[in-house]
C-alpha atoms as a PDB file:
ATOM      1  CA  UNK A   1     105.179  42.236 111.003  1.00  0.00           C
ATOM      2  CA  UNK A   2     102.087  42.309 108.805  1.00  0.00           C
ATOM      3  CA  UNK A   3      98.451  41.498 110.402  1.00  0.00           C
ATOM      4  CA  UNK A   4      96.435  38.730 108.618  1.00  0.00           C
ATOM      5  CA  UNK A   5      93.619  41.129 106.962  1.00  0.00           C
ATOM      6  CA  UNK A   6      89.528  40.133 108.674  1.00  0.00           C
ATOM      7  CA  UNK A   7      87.168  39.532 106.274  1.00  0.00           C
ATOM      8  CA  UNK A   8      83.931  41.923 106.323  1.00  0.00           C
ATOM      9  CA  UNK A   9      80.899  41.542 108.861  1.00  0.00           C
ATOM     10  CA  UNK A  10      78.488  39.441 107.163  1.00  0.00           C
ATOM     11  CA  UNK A  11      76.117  41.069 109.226  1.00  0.00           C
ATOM     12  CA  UNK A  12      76.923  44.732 108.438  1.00  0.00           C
ATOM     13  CA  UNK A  13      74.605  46.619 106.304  1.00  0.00           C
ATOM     14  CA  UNK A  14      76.372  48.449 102.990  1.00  0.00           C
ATOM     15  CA  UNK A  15      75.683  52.000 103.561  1.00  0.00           C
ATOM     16  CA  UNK A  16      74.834  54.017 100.532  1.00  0.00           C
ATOM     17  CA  UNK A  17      75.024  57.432  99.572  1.00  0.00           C
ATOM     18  CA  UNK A  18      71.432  58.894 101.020  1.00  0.00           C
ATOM     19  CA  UNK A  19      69.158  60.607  98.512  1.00  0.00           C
ATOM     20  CA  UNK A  20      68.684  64.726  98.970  1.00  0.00           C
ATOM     21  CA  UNK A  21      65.760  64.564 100.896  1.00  0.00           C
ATOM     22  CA  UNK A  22      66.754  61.909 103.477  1.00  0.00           C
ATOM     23  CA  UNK A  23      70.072  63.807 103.722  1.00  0.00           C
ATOM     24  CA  UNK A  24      68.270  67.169 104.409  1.00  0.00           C
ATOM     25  CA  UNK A  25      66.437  65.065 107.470  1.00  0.00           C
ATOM     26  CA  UNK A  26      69.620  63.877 108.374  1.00  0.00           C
ATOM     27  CA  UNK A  27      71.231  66.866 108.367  1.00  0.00           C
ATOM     28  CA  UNK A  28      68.308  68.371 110.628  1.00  0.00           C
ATOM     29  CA  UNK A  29      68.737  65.379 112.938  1.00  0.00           C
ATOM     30  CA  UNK A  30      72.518  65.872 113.231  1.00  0.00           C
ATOM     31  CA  UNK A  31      72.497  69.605 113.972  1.00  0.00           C
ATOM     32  CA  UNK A  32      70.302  68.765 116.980  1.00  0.00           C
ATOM     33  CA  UNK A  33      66.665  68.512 115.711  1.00  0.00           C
ATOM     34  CA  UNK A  34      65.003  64.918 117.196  1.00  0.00           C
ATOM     35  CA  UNK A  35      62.527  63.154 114.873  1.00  0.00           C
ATOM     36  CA  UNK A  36      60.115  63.422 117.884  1.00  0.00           C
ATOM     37  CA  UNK A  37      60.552  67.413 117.611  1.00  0.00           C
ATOM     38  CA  UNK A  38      60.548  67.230 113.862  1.00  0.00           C
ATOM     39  CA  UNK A  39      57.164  65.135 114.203  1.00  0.00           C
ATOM     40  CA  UNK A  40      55.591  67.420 116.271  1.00  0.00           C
ATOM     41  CA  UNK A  41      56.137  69.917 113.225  1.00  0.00           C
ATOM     42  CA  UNK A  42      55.420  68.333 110.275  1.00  0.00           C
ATOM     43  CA  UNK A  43      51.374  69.045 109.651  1.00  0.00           C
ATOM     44  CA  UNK A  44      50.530  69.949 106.991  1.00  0.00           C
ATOM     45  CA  UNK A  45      49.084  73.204 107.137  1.00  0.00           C
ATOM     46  CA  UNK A  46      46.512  73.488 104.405  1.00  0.00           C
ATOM     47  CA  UNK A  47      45.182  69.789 105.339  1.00  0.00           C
ATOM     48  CA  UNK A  48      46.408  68.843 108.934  1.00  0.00           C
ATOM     49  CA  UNK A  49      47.943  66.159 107.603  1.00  0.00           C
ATOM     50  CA  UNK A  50      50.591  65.006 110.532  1.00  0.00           C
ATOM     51  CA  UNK A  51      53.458  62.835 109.680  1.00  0.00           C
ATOM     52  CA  UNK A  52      54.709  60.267 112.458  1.00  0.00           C
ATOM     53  CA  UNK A  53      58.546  59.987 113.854  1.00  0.00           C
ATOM     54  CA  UNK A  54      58.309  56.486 112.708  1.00  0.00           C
ATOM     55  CA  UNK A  55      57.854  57.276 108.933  1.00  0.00           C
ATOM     56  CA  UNK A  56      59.809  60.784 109.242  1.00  0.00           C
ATOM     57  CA  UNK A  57      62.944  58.299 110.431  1.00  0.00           C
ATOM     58  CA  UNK A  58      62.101  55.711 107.457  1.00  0.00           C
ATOM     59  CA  UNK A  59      62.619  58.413 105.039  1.00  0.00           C
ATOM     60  CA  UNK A  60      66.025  58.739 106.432  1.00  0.00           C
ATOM     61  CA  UNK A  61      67.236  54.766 107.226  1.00  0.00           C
ATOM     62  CA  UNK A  62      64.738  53.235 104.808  1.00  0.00           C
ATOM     63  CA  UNK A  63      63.275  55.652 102.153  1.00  0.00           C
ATOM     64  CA  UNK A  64      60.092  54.374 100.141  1.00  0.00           C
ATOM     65  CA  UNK A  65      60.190  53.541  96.589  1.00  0.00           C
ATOM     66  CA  UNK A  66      57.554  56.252  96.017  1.00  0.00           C
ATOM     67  CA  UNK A  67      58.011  59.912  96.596  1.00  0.00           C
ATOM     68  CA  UNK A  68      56.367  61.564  99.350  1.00  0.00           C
ATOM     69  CA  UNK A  69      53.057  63.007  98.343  1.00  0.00           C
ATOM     70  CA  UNK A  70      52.642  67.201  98.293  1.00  0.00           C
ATOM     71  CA  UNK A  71      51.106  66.944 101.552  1.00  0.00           C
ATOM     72  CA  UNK A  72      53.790  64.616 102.754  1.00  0.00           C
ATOM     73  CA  UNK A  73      56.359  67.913 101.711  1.00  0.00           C
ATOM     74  CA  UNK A  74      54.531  70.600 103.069  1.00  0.00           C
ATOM     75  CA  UNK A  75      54.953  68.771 106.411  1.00  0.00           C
ATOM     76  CA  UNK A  76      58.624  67.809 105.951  1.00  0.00           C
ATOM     77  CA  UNK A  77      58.919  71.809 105.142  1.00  0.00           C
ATOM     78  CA  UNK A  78      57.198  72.402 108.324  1.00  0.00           C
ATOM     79  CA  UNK A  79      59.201  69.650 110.671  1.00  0.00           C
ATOM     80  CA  UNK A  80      62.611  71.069 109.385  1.00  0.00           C
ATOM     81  CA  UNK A  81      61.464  74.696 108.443  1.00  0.00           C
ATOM     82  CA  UNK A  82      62.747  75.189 105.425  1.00  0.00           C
ATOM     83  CA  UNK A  83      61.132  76.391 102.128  1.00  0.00           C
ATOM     84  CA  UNK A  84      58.737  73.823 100.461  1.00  0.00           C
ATOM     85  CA  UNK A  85      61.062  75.044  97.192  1.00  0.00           C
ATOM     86  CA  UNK A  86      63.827  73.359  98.751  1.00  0.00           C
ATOM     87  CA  UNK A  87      62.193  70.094 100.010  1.00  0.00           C
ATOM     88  CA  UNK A  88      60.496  69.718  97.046  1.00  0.00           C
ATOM     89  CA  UNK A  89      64.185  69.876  95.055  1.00  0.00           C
ATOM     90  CA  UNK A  90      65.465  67.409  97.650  1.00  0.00           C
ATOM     91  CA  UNK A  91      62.128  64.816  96.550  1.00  0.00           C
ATOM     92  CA  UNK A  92      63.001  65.701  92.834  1.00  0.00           C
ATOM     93  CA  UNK A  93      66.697  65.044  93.168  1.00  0.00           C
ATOM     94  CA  UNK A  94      66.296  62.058  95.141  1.00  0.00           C
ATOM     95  CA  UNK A  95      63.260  60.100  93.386  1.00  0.00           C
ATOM     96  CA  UNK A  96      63.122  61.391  89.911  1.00  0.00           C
ATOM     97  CA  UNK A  97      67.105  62.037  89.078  1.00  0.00           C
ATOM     98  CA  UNK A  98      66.385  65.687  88.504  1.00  0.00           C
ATOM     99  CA  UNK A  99      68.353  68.572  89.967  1.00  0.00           C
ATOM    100  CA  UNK A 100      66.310  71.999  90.106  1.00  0.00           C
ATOM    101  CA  UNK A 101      68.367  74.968  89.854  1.00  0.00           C
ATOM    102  CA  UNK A 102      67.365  77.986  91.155  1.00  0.00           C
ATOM    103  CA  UNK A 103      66.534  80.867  88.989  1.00  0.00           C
ATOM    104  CA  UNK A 104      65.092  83.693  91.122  1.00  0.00           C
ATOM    105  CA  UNK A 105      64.386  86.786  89.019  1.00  0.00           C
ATOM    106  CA  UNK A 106      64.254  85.339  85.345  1.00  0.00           C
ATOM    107  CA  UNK A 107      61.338  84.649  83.309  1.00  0.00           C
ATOM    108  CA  UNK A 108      60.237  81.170  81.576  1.00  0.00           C
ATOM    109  CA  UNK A 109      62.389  82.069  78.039  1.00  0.00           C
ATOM    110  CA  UNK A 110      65.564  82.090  80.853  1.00  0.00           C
ATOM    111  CA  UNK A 111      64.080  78.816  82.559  1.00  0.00           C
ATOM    112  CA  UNK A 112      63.252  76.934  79.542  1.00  0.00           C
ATOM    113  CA  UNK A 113      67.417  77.715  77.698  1.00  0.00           C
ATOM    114  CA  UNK A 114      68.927  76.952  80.754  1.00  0.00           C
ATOM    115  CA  UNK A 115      66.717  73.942  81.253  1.00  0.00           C
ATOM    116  CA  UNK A 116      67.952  73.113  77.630  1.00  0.00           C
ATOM    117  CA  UNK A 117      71.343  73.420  77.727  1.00  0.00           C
ATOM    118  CA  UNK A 118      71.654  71.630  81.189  1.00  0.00           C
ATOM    119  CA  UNK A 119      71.639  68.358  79.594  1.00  0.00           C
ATOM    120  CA  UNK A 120      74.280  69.587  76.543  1.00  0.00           C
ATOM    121  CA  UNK A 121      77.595  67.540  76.540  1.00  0.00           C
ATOM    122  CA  UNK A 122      80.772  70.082  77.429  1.00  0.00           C
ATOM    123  CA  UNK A 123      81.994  70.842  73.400  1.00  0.00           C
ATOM    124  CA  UNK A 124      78.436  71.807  72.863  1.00  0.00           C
ATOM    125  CA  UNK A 125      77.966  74.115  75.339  1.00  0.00           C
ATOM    126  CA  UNK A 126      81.233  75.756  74.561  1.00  0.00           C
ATOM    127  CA  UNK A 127      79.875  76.468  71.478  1.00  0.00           C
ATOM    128  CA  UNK A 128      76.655  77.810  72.888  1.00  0.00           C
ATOM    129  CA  UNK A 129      78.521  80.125  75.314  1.00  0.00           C
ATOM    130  CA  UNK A 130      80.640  81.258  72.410  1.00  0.00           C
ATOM    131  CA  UNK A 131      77.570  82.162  70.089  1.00  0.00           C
ATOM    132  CA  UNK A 132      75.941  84.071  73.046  1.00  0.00           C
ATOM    133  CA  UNK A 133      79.406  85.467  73.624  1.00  0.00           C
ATOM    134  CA  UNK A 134      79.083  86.597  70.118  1.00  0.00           C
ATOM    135  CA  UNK A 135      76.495  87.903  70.223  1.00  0.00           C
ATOM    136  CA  UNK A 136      77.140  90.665  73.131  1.00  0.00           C
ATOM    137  CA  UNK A 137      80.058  92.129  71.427  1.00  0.00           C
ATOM    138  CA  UNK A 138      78.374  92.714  68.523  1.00  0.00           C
ATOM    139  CA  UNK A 139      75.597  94.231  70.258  1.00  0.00           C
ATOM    140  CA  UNK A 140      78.228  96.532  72.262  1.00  0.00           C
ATOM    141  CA  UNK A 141      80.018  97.272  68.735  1.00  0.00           C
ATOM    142  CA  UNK A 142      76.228  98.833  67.291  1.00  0.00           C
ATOM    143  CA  UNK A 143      75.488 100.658  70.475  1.00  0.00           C
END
C-alpha cells in the first residue's frame, strides 16, 4: 500500500544554510547562551556601544545585507566571548565570501604565498608543492 505523497506547506519558510557569523550566534544560543544573556554582553568596550537581543537575534533568523560594523564585532566578541579574530572571520566568511586562515607564528612573505596559492586550481598547486618539494631536497643534498 503506497501513501498519496502531500505537497509542501505553502506557508513554510525555505531554510538556508546560515552564514558563519549567524551560525557562531546560533551555536552560542544552542549550547545554552539566551540572546537576553548574550545582550547583556555585547558592549562594546572601547565605545559602549550596546547591541539589543532584538538585532543580536536578526543576525541569526534575518541577517542584514550589510556587515556588522567593527563596533558591532567587538560586541558580538563580547556577548559570545570569543576572540574578535574569530568573529571577525565569521563577518568575512559570511558577507564578503572570504575564508581567513589562521597563520599564527609566520610573517607577511608566509601570509601573502599562502594567500596566493589559496585561490590556485588543484594541477597547479601540485606543481607548486612539487617545486617547493624540490627545492628542500636540494637544499638537504648541499648541507
Amino acid at each position: 500500500m503506497e501513501a498519496a505523497a502531500t505537497a509542501p506547506d505553502q506557508g513554510a519558510a525555505e531554510v538556508g544554510p546560515r552564514g558563519a557569523l549567524s551560525q557562531l550566534i546560533q551555536d552560542a544560543n544552542d549550547r545554552g547562551l539566551s540572546y537576553a544573556k548574550m545582550s547583556e554582553r555585547a558592549v562594546d568596550p572601547d565605545t559602549g556601544m550596546k547591541l539589543s537581543k532584538a538585532y543580536l537575534q536578526r543576525l541569526v533568523t534575518n541577517p542584514p545585507a550589510n556587515a556588522p560594523s567593527p563596533k558591532q564585532l567587538k560586541a558580538v566578541a563580547n556577548a559570545l566571548s570569543v576572540s574578535l579574530r574569530r568573529v571577525k572571520a565569521a563577518a568575512a566568511e559570511q558577507w564578503l565570501e572570504y575564508e581567513a586562515t589562521e597563520l599564527a607564528g609566520y610573517g607577511d612573505d608566509v601570509r601573502i604565498i599562502v594567500s596566493h596559492l589559496t585561490g590556485m586550481p588543484e594541477s597547479e598547486l601540485r606543481r607548486w608543492r612539487a617545486m617547493i618539494e624540490a627545492d628542500e631536497r636540494a637544499r638537504r643534498e648541499n648541507d
